[in-house]
Protein backbone atom coordinates (compact mmCIF):
# COMPACT_ATOMS: atom_id res chain seq x y z
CA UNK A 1 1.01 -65.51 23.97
CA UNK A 2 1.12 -61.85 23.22
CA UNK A 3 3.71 -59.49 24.69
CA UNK A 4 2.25 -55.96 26.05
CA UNK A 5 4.73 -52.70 25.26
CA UNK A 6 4.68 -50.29 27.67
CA UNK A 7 3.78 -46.95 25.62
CA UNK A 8 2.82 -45.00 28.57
CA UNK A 9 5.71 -41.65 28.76
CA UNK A 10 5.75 -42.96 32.46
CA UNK A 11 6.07 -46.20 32.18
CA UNK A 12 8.86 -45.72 29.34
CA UNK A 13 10.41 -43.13 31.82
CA UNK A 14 10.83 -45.43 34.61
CA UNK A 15 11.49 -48.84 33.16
CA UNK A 16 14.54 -46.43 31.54
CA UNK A 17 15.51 -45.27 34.88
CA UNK A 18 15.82 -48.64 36.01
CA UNK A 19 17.33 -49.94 33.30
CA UNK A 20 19.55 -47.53 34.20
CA UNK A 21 20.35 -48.13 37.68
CA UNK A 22 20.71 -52.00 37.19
CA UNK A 23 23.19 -51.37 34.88
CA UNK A 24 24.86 -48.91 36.65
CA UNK A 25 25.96 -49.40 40.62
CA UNK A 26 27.69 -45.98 40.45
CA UNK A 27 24.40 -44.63 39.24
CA UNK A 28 22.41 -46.69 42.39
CA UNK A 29 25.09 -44.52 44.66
CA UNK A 30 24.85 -41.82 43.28
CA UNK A 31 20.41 -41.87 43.95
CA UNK A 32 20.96 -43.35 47.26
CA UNK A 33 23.17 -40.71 48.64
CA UNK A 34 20.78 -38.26 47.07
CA UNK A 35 17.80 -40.04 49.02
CA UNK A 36 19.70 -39.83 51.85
CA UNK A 37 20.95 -36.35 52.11
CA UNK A 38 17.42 -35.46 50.75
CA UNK A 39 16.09 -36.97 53.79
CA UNK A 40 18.21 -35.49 56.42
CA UNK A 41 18.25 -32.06 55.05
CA UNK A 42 14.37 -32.24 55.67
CA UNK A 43 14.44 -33.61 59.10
CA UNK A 44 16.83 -31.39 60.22
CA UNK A 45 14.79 -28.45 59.02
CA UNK A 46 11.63 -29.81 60.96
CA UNK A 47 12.79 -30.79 63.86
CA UNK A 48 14.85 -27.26 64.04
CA UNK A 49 12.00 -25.58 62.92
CA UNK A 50 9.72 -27.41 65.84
CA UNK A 51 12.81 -25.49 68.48
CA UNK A 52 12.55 -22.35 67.58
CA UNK A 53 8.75 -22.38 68.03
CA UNK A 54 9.03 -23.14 71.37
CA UNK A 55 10.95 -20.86 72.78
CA UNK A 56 9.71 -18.02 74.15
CA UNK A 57 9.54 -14.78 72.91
CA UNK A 58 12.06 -12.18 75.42
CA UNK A 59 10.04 -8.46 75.00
């Protein structure tokens, strides 16, 4: 049975990555509170964003 090699730059990237994070919880923390803050940061932007376009302009 032949065994395939991933050559792909890609591929080799993210097999490394996990690799990586298996080997690593700190490293799993460290992505998953970056995730998360990722996350909120942009939901707080839209829905703040969605506010301030209703409210009506005062002339």
């Amino acid at each position: 049975m032949e065994t395939e090699i991933a050559t792909n730059h890609s591929t080799l990237t993210l097999v490394s990555a996990k690799a990586f994070l298996i080997a690593h919880p700190v490293g799993i923390a460290i992505v998953s509170g970056v995730a998360v803050g990722a996350g909120t940061y942009f939901l707080m932007n839209k829905f703040l964003k969605k506010k301030e376009q209703e409210k009506p302009v005062e002339a």
